[in-house]
C-alpha atoms as a PDB file:
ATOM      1  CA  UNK A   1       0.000   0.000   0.000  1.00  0.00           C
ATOM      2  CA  UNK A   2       1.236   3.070  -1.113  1.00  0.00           C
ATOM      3  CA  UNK A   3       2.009   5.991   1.404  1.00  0.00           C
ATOM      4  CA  UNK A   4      -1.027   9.243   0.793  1.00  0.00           C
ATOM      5  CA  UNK A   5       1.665  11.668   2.914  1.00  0.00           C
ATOM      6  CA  UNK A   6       2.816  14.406   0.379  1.00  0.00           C
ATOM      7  CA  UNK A   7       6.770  15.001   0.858  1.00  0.00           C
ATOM      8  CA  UNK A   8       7.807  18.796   1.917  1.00  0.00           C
ATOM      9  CA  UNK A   9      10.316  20.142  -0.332  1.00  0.00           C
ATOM     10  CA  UNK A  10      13.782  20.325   1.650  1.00  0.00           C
ATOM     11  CA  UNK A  11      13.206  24.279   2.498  1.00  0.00           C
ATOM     12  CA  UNK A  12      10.562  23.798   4.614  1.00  0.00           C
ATOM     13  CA  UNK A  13      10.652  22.917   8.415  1.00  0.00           C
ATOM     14  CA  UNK A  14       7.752  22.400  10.469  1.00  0.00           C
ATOM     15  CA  UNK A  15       7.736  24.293  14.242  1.00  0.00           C
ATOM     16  CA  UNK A  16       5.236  24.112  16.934  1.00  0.00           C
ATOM     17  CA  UNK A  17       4.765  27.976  18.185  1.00  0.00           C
ATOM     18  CA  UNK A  18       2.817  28.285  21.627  1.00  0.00           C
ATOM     19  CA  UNK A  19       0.514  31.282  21.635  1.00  0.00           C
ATOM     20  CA  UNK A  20      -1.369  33.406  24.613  1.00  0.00           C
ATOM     21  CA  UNK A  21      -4.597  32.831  24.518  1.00  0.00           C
ATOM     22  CA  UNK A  22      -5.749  36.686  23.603  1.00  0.00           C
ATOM     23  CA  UNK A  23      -2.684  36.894  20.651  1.00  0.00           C
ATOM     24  CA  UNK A  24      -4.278  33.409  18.892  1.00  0.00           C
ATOM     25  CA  UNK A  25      -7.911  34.831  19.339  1.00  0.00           C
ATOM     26  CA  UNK A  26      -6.493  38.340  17.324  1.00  0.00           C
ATOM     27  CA  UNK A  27      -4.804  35.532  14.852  1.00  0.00           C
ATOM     28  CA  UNK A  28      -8.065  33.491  14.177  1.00  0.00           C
ATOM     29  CA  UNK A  29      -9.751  36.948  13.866  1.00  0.00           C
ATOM     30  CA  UNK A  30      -7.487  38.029  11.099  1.00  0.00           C
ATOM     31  CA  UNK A  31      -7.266  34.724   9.338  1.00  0.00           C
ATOM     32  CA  UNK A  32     -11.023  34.513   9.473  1.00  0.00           C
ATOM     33  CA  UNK A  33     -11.169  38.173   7.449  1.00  0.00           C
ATOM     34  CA  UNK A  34      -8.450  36.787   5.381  1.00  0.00           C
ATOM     35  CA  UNK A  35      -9.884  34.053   4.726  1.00  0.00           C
ATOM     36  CA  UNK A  36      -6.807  31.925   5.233  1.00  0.00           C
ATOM     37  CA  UNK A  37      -5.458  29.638   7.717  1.00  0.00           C
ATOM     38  CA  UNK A  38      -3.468  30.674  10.669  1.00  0.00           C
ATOM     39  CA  UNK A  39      -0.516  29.717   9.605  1.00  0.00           C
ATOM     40  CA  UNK A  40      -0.526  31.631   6.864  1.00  0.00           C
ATOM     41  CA  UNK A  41      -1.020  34.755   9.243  1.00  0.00           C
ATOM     42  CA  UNK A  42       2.227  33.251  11.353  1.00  0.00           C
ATOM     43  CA  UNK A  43       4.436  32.618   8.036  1.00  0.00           C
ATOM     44  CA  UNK A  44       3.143  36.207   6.298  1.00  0.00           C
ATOM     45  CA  UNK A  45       3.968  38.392   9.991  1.00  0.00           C
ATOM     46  CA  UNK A  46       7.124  36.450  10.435  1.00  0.00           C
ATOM     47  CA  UNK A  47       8.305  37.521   6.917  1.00  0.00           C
ATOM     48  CA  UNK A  48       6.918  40.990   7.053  1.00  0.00           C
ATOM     49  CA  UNK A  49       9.067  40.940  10.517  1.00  0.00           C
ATOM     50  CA  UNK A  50      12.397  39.662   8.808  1.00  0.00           C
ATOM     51  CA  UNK A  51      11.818  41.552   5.649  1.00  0.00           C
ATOM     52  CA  UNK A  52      11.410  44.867   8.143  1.00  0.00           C
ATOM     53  CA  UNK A  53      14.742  44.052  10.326  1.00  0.00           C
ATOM     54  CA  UNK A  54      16.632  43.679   7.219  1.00  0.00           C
ATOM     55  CA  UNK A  55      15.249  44.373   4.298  1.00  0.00           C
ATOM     56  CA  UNK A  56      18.390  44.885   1.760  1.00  0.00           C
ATOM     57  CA  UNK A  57      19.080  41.049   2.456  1.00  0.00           C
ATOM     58  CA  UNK A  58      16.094  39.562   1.976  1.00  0.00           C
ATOM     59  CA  UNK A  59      14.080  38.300  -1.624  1.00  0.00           C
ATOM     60  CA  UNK A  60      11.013  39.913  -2.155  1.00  0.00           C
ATOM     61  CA  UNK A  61       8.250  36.720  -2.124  1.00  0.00           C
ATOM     62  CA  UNK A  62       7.047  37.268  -5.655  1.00  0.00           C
ATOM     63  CA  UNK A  63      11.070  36.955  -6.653  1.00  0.00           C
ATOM     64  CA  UNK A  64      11.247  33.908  -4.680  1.00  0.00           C
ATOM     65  CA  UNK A  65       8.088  32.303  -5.910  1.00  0.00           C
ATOM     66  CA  UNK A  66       8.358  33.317  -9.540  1.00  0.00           C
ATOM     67  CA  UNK A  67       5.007  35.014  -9.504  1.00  0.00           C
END
Protein backbone atom coordinates (compact mmCIF):
# COMPACT_ATOMS: atom_id res chain seq x y z
CA UNK A 1 0.00 0.00 0.00
CA UNK A 2 1.24 3.07 -1.11
CA UNK A 3 2.01 5.99 1.40
CA UNK A 4 -1.03 9.24 0.79
CA UNK A 5 1.67 11.67 2.91
CA UNK A 6 2.82 14.41 0.38
CA UNK A 7 6.77 15.00 0.86
CA UNK A 8 7.81 18.80 1.92
CA UNK A 9 10.32 20.14 -0.33
CA UNK A 10 13.78 20.32 1.65
CA UNK A 11 13.21 24.28 2.50
CA UNK A 12 10.56 23.80 4.61
CA UNK A 13 10.65 22.92 8.41
CA UNK A 14 7.75 22.40 10.47
CA UNK A 15 7.74 24.29 14.24
CA UNK A 16 5.24 24.11 16.93
CA UNK A 17 4.76 27.98 18.18
CA UNK A 18 2.82 28.29 21.63
CA UNK A 19 0.51 31.28 21.63
CA UNK A 20 -1.37 33.41 24.61
CA UNK A 21 -4.60 32.83 24.52
CA UNK A 22 -5.75 36.69 23.60
CA UNK A 23 -2.68 36.89 20.65
CA UNK A 24 -4.28 33.41 18.89
CA UNK A 25 -7.91 34.83 19.34
CA UNK A 26 -6.49 38.34 17.32
CA UNK A 27 -4.80 35.53 14.85
CA UNK A 28 -8.07 33.49 14.18
CA UNK A 29 -9.75 36.95 13.87
CA UNK A 30 -7.49 38.03 11.10
CA UNK A 31 -7.27 34.72 9.34
CA UNK A 32 -11.02 34.51 9.47
CA UNK A 33 -11.17 38.17 7.45
CA UNK A 34 -8.45 36.79 5.38
CA UNK A 35 -9.88 34.05 4.73
CA UNK A 36 -6.81 31.93 5.23
CA UNK A 37 -5.46 29.64 7.72
CA UNK A 38 -3.47 30.67 10.67
CA UNK A 39 -0.52 29.72 9.61
CA UNK A 40 -0.53 31.63 6.86
CA UNK A 41 -1.02 34.76 9.24
CA UNK A 42 2.23 33.25 11.35
CA UNK A 43 4.44 32.62 8.04
CA UNK A 44 3.14 36.21 6.30
CA UNK A 45 3.97 38.39 9.99
CA UNK A 46 7.12 36.45 10.43
CA UNK A 47 8.31 37.52 6.92
CA UNK A 48 6.92 40.99 7.05
CA UNK A 49 9.07 40.94 10.52
CA UNK A 50 12.40 39.66 8.81
CA UNK A 51 11.82 41.55 5.65
CA UNK A 52 11.41 44.87 8.14
CA UNK A 53 14.74 44.05 10.33
CA UNK A 54 16.63 43.68 7.22
CA UNK A 55 15.25 44.37 4.30
CA UNK A 56 18.39 44.89 1.76
CA UNK A 57 19.08 41.05 2.46
CA UNK A 58 16.09 39.56 1.98
CA UNK A 59 14.08 38.30 -1.62
CA UNK A 60 11.01 39.91 -2.15
CA UNK A 61 8.25 36.72 -2.12
CA UNK A 62 7.05 37.27 -5.66
CA UNK A 63 11.07 36.95 -6.65
CA UNK A 64 11.25 33.91 -4.68
CA UNK A 65 8.09 32.30 -5.91
CA UNK A 66 8.36 33.32 -9.54
CA UNK A 67 5.01 35.01 -9.50
Amino acid sequence: MKSTKRKKPDDIVRVSVSFKRPDYTELEAVAREKKVSIAWVVRDAVSAYLTARSPLFRASPNTETGA
